[in-house]
Protein backbone atom coordinates (compact mmCIF):
# COMPACT_ATOMS: atom_id res chain seq x y z
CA UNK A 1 142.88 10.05 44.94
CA UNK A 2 145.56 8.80 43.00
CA UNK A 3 144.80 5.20 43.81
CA UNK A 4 141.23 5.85 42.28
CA UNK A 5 142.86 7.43 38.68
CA UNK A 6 145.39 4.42 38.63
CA UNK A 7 142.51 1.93 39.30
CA UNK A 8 140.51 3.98 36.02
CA UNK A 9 143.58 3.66 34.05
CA UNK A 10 143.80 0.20 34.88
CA UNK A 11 140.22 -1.11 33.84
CA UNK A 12 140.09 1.12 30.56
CA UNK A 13 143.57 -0.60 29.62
CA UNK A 14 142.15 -3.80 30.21
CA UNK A 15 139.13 -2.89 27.83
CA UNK A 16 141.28 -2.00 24.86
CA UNK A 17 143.04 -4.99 25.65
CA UNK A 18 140.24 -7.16 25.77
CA UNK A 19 138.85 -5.29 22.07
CA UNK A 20 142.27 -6.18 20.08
CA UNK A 21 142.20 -9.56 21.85
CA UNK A 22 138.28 -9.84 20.66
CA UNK A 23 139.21 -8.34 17.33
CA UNK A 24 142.86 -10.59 16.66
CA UNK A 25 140.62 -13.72 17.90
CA UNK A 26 137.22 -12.83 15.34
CA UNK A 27 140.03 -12.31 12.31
CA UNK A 28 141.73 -15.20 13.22
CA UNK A 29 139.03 -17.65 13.35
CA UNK A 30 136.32 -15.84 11.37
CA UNK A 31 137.91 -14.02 8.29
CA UNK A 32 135.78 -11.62 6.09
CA UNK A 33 134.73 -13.41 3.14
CA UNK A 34 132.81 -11.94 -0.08
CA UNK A 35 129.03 -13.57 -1.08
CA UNK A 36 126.37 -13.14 -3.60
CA UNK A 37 122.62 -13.14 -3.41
CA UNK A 38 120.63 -13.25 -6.75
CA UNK A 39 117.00 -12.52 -7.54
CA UNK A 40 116.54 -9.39 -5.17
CA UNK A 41 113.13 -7.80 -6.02
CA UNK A 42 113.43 -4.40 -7.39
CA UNK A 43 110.30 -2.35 -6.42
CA UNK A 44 109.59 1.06 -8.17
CA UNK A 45 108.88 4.37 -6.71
CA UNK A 46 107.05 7.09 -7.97
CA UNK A 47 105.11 4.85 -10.98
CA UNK A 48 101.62 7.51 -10.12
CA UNK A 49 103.91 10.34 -10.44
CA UNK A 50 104.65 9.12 -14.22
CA UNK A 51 100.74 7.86 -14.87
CA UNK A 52 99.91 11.90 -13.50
CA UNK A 53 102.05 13.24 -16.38
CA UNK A 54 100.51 10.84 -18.98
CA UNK A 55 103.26 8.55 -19.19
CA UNK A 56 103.63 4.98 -18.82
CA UNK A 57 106.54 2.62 -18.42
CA UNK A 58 106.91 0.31 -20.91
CA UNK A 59 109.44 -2.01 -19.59
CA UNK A 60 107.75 -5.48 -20.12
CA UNK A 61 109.74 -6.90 -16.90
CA UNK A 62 108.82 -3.88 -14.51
CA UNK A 63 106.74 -6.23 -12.37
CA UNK A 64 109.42 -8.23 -11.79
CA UNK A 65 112.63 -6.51 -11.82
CA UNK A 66 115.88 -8.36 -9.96
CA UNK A 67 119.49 -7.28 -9.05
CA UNK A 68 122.23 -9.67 -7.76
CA UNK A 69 124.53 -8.25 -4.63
CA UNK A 70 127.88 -8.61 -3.43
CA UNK A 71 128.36 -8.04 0.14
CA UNK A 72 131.47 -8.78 2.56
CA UNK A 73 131.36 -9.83 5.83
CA UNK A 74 132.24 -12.18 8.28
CA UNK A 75 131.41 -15.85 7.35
CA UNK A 76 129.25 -16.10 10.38
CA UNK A 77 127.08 -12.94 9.31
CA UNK A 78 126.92 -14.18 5.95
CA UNK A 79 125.35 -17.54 6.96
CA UNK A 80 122.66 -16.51 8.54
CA UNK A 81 121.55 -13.28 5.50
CA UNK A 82 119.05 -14.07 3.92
CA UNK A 83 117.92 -12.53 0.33
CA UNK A 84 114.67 -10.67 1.98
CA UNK A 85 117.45 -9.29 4.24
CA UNK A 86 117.66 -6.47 1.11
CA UNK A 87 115.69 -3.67 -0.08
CA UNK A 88 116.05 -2.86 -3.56
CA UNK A 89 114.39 -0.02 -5.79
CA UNK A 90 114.62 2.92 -8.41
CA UNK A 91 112.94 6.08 -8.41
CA UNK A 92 111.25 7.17 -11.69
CA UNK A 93 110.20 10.34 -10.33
CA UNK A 94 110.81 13.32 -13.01
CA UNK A 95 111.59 11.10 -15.93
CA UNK A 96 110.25 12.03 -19.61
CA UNK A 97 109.21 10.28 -22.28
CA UNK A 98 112.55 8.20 -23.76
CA UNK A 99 114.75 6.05 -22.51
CA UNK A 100 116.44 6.96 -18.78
CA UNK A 101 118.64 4.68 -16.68
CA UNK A 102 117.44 4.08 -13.16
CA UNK A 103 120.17 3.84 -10.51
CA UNK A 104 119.05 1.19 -8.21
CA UNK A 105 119.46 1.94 -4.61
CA UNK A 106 120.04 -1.00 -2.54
CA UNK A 107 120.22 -1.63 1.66
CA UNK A 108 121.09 -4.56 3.42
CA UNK A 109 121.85 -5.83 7.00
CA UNK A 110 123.97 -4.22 9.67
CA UNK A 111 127.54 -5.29 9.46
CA UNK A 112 128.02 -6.14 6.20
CA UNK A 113 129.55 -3.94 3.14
CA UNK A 114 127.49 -4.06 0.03
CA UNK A 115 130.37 -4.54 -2.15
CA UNK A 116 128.82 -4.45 -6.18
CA UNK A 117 125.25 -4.32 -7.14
CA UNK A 118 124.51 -5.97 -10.66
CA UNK A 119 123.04 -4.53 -12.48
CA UNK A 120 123.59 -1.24 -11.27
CA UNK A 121 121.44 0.86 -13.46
CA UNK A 122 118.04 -0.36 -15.55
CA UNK A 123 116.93 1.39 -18.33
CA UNK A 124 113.40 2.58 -17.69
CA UNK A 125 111.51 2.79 -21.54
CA UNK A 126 109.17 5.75 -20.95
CA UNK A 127 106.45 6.48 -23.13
CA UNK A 128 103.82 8.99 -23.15
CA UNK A 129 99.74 7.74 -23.28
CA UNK A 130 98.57 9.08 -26.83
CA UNK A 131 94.54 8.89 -28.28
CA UNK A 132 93.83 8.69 -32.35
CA UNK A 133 90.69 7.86 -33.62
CA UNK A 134 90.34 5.27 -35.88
CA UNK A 135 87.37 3.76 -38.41
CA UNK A 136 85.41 0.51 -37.92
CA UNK A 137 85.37 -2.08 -39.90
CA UNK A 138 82.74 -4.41 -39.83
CA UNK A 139 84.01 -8.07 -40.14
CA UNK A 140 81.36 -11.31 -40.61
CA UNK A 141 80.67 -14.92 -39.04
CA UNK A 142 78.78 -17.17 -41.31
CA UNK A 143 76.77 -16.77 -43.76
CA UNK A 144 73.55 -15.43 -44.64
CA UNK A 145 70.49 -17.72 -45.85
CA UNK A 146 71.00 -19.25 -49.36
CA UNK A 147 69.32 -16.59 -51.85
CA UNK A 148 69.88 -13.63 -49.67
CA UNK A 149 72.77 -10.61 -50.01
CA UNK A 150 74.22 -8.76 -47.58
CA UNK A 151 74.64 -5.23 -48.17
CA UNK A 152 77.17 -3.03 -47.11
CA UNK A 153 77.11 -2.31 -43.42
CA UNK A 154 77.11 0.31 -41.15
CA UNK A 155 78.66 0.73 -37.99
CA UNK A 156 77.60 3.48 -35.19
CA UNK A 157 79.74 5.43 -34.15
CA UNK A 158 81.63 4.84 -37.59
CA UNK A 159 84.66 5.65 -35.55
CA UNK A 160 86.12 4.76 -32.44
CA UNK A 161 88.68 6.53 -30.09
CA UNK A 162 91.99 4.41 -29.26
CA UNK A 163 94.23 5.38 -26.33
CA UNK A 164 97.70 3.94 -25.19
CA UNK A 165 101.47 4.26 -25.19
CA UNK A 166 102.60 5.72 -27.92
CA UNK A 167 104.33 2.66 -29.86
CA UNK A 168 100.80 0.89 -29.14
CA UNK A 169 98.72 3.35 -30.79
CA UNK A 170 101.15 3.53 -33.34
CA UNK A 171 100.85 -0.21 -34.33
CA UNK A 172 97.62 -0.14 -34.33
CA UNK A 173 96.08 -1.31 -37.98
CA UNK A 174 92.62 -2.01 -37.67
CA UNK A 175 89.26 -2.23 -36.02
CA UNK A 176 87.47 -4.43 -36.33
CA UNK A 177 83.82 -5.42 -35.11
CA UNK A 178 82.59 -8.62 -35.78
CA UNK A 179 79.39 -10.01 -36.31
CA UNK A 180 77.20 -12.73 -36.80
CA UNK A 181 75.17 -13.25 -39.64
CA UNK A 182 74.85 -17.11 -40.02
CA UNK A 183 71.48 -17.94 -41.69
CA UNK A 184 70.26 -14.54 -41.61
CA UNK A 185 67.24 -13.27 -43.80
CA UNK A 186 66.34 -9.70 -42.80
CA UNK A 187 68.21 -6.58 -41.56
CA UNK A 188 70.02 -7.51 -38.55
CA UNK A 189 70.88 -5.16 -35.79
CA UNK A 190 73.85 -6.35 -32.98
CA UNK A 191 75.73 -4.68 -30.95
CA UNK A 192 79.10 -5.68 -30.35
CA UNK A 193 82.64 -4.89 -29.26
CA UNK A 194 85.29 -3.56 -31.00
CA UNK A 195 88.78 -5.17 -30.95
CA UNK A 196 91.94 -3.53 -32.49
CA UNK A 197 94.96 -5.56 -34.51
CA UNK A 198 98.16 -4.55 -35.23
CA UNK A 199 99.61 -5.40 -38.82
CA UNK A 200 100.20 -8.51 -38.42
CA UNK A 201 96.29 -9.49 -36.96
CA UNK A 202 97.77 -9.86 -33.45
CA UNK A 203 94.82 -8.21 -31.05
CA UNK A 204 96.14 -5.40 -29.33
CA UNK A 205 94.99 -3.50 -25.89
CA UNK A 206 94.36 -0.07 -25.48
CA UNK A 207 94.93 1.45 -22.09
CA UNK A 208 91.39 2.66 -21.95
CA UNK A 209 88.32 0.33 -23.26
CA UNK A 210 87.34 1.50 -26.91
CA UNK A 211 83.88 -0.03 -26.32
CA UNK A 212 80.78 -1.15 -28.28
CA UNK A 213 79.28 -0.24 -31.92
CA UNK A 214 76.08 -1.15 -33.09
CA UNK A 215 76.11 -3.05 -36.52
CA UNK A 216 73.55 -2.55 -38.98
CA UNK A 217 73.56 -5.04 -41.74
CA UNK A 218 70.77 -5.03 -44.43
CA UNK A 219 70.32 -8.06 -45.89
CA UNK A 220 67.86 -8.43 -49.08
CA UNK A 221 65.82 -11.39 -50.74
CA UNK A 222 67.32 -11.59 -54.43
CA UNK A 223 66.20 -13.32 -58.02
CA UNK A 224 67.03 -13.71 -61.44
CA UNK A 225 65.43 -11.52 -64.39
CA UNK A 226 66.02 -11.13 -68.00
CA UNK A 227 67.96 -8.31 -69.93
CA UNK A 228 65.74 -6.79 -72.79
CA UNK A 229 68.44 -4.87 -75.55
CA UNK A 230 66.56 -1.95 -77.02
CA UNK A 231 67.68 -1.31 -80.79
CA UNK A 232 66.47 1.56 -82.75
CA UNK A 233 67.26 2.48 -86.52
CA UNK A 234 67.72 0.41 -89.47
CA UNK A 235 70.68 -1.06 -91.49
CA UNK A 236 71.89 0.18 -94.48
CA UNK A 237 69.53 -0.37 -97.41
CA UNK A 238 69.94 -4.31 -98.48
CA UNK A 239 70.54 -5.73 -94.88
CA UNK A 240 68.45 -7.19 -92.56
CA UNK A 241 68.92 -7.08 -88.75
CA UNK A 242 68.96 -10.88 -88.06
CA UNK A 243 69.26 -11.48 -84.54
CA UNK A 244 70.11 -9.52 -81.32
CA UNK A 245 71.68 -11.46 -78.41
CA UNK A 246 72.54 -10.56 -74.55
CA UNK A 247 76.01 -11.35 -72.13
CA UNK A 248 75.31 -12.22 -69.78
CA UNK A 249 71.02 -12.76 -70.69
CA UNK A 250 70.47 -12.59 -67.21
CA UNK A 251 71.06 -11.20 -64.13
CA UNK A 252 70.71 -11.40 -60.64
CA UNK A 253 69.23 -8.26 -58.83
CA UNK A 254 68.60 -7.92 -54.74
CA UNK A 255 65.88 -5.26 -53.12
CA UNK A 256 63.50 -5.22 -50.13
CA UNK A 257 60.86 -7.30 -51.07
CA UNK A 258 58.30 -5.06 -52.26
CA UNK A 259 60.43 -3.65 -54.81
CA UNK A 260 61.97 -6.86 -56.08
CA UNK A 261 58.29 -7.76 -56.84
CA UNK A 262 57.88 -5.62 -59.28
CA UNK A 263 60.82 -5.98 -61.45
CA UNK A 264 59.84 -8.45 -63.88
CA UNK A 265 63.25 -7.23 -66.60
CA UNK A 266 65.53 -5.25 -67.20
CA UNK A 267 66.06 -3.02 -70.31
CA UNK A 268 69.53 -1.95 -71.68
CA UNK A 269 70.33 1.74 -72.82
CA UNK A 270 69.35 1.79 -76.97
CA UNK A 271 71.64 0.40 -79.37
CA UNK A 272 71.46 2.58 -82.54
CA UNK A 273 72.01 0.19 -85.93
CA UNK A 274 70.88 2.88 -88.17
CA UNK A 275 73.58 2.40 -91.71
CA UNK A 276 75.05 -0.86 -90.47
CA UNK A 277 76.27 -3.01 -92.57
CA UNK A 278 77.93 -5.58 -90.15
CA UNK A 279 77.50 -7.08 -86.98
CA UNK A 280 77.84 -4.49 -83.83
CA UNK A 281 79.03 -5.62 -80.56
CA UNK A 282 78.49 -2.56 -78.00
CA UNK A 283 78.36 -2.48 -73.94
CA UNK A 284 75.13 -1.35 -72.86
CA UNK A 285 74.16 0.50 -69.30
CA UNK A 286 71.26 -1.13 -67.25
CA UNK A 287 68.30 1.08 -66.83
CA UNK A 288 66.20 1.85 -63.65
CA UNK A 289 68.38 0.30 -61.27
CA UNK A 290 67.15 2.96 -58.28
CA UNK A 291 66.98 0.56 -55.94
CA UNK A 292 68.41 -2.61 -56.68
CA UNK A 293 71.62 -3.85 -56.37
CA UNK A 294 73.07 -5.99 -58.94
CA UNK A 295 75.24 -9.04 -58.05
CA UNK A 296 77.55 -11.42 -59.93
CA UNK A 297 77.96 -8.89 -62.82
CA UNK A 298 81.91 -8.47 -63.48
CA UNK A 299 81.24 -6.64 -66.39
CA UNK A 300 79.23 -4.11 -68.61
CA UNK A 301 76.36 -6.32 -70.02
CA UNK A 302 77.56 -6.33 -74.47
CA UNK A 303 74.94 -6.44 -77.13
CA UNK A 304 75.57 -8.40 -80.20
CA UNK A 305 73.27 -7.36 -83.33
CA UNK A 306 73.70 -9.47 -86.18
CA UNK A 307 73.35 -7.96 -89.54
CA UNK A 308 73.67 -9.46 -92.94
CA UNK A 309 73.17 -8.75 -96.38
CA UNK A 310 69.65 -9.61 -97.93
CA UNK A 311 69.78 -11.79 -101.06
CA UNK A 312 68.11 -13.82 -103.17
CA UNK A 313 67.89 -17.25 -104.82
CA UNK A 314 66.19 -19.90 -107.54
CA UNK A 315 64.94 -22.88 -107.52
CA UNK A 316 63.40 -24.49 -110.99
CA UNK A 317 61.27 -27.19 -110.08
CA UNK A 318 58.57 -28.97 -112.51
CA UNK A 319 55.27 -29.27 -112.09
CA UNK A 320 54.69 -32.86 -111.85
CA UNK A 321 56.96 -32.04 -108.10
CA UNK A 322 53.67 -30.52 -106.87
CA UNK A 323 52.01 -32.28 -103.89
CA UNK A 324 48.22 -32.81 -104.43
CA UNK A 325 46.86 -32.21 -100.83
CA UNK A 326 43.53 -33.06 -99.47
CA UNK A 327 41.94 -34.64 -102.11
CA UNK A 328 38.90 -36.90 -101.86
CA UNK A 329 39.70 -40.20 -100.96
CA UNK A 330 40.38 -42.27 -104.50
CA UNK A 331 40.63 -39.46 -106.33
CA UNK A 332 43.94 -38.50 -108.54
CA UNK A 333 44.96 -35.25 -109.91
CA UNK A 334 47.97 -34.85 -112.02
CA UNK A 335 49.33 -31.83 -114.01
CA UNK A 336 48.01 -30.84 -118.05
CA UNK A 337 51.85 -30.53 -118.70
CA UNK A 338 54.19 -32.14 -116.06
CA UNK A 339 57.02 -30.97 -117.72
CA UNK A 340 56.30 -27.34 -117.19
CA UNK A 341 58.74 -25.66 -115.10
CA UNK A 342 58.03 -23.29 -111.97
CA UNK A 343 60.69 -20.88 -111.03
CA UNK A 344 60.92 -20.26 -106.75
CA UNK A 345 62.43 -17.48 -106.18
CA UNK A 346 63.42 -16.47 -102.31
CA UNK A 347 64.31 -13.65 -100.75
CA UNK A 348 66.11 -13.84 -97.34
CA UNK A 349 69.31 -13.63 -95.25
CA UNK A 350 72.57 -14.71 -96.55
CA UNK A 351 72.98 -17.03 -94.12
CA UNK A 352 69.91 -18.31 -94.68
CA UNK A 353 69.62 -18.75 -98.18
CA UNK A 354 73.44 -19.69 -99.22
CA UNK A 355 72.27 -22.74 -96.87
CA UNK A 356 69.23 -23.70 -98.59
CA UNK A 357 68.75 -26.59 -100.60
CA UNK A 358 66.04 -26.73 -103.13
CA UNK A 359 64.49 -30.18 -100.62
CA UNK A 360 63.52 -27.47 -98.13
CA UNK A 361 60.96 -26.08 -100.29
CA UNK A 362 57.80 -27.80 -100.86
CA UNK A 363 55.46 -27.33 -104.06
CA UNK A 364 51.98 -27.96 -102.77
CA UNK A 365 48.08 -27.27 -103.89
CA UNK A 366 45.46 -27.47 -101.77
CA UNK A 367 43.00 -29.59 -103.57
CA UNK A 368 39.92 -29.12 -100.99
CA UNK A 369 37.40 -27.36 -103.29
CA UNK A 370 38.41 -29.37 -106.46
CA UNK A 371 36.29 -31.08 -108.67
CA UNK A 372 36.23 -33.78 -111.57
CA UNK A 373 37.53 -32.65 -114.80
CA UNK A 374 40.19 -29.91 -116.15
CA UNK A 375 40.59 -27.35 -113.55
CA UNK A 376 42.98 -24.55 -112.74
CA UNK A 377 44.13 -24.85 -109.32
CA UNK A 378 46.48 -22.35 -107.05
CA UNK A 379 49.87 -23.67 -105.95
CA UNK A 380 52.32 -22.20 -102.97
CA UNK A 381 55.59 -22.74 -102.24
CA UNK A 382 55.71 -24.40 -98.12
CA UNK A 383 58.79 -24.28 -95.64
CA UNK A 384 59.33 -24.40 -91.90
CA UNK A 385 62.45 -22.00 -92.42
CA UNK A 386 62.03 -18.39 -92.17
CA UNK A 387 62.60 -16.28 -95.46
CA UNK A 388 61.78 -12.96 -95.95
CA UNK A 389 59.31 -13.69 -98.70
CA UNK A 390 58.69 -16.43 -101.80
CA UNK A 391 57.79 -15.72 -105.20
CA UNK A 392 56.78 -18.81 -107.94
CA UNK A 393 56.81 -17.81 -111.86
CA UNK A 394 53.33 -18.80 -112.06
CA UNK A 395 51.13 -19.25 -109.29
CA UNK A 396 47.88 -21.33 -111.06
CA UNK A 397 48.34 -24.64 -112.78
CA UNK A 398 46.34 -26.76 -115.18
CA UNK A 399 45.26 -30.33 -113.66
CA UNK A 400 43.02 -32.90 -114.55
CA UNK A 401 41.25 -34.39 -111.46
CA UNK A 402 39.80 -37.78 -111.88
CA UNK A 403 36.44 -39.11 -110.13
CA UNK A 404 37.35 -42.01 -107.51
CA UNK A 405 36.64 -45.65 -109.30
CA UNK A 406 33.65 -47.05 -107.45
CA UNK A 407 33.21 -50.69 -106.76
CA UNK A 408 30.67 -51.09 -109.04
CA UNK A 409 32.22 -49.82 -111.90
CA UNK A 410 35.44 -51.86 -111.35
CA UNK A 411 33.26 -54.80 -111.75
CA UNK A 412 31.54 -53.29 -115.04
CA UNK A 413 35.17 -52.80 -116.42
CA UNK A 414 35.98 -56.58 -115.63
């Protein structure tokens, strides 16, 4: 029996032995050395629990996350580890909206110390989905025929719900639907998506689709027509109301085309002159617009009426200036006393009359009906310029009107 327990104690001392011997021989000739492996994947657990809650993780990198390790081991071990040899990954589970750090929880081979993992933490931006509605706005592409207007358009829905993270929504600054109207002569009816911008016109994307709108756009045939100022009164006693002007005379009008038809002018609200003494320049409203839609017009259409004083002028003229007119062929006429004068007198705007010179007026009878002999024949005062009336100091004059000299009776004289 004793040979047996001596035997026992003999083999397990040659074990331990054998161990150190392993152990001195491993150190000796295989130290432990220290290496790093980069670019670990870093997966994430728990990303449904977050997108349950209505949140999101914003992290623009989360699809590929990496940590670098430091293990220790022996230099034989550490040849043959390879990077896939590790498991990296955090655990979001529970996290709020805000900013948490992650610890990353990393595994590796048997018989090798992970040492340092870098980074150790990552900050996981959390943020929580959020909806707001927003309006549409209807942009174009192209243009519409030439002679054609576009009218405002609308867009149905008028709205559209956005939803997203948080700082998404937040950014968001417009949307927009767009639509094509190149060439276009009647209403035109698309529907199309709707895309949303941040402030700075960069597209953005929603976490659910905001989806279509359907565009209405009228468009309308347009022309040109006339303004027509309405004045009512009179000036003060003494002036005349000389001419009433338009700006702009004209203006360009669009309607569906069985309206437009119809609209041949348009008439401006009345411009009372009643006492005025001097020009008036007033804005005037266009009338009976229901329906139309007036383009190009900046401003309030302005009504000039020009008013001046009436006056009056002379002229002395004799009457061998009269013009014989339509006598018989070979016939003369020629005043009983040329050296009789005829007074003109004319009435008319100042404008008018401070500007007229006594060549503008013409002394003429009409010698038609006349006959041989003394005769009293009518004379009028002629001119292509408008007065408001012409008054002579005598409106009959004595002629004598002789016979035409036949040939006979030029060769009786001879």
């Amino acid at each position: 029996m004793k040979i047996k327990n001596d035997k026992l104690v003999i083999q397990v001392t040659c074990l331990v032995v054998s161990v150190i011997l392993w152990i001195i021989i491993m150190v000796e000739t295989s130290p432990l050395l220290n290496n790093t492996y980069t670019n670990i994947p870093v997966t994430i657990k728990n990303l449904s629990a977050l997108e349950n809650s209505n949140l999101v993780m914003m992290n623009t990198d989360k699809d590929n996350l990496t940590v670098s390790v430091k293990v220790e081991g022996y230099g034989e071990q550490l040849n043959n580890i390879k990077k896939g040899d590790f498991t990296a990954y955090i655990d979001v589970y529970g996290f709020g909206e805000g900013i948490t750090n992650a610890k990353v929880e990393i595994s590796g081979p048997n018989g090798v110390e992970i040492v340092n993992t870098y980074p150790s933490q990552i900050a996981c931006n959390i943020e929580r989905i959020i909806s707001r509605v927003m309006d549409v706005t209807v942009q174009y592409e192209g243009n519409q025929a030439d002679g054609y207007y576009k009218s405002l358009p609308l867009s149905n829905p008028s709205s559209v719900k956005i939803t997203g993270p948080r700082s998404v929504v937040n950014s968001a600054n417009h949307a927009i639907a767009t639509v094509n109207i190149e060439g276009v002569k009647n209403d035109l009816i698309k529907t199309v998506p709707v895309r949303i911008y941040d402030g700075t016109d960069t597209e953005i994307f929603m976490s659910s689709p905001v989806g279509n709108v359907e565009v209405t756009v009228p468009v309308y045939p347009t022309k040109y027509v006339n303004l027509v100022p309405t004045v009512t009164g009179n000036p003060e006693a003494g002036y005349q109301l000389v001419d009433v002007t338009v700006n702009p005379e004209k203006v360009r009008i669009a309607a569906r085309q069985d309206i437009l038809d119809t609209i041949k002018e348009l008439s401006l609200a009345e411009l009372d002159i009643s006492g005025a003494y001097n020009n008036i320049l007033s804005s005037k409203d266009i009338l009976n617009t229901d329906g139309l839609i007036l383009m190009d017009l900046t401003t309030t259409p302005v009504v000039n009426a020009v008013i001046e004083e009436v006056v009056e002028k002379e002229f002395v003229y004799k009457t061998s200036d009269i013009q014989f007119v339509n006598l018989k062929e070979g016939s003369n006429a020629s005043p009983a006393n040329t050296d009789q004068d005829i007074i003109v007198k004319v009435v008319g705007t100042s404008t008018i009359v401070n500007s007229l010179k006594k060549s503008d007026l013409i002394l003429s009878s009409d010698m038609t009906e006349a006959v041989v002999g003394n005769i009293t024949v009518n004379v009028e005062c002629v001119t292509d310029i408008k007065l408001n009336s012409i008054s002579l100091s005598q409106n009959t004059v004595d002629v004598t009107v002789t016979a035409p000299v036949s040939a006979t009776d030029a060769a009786d004289e001879e």
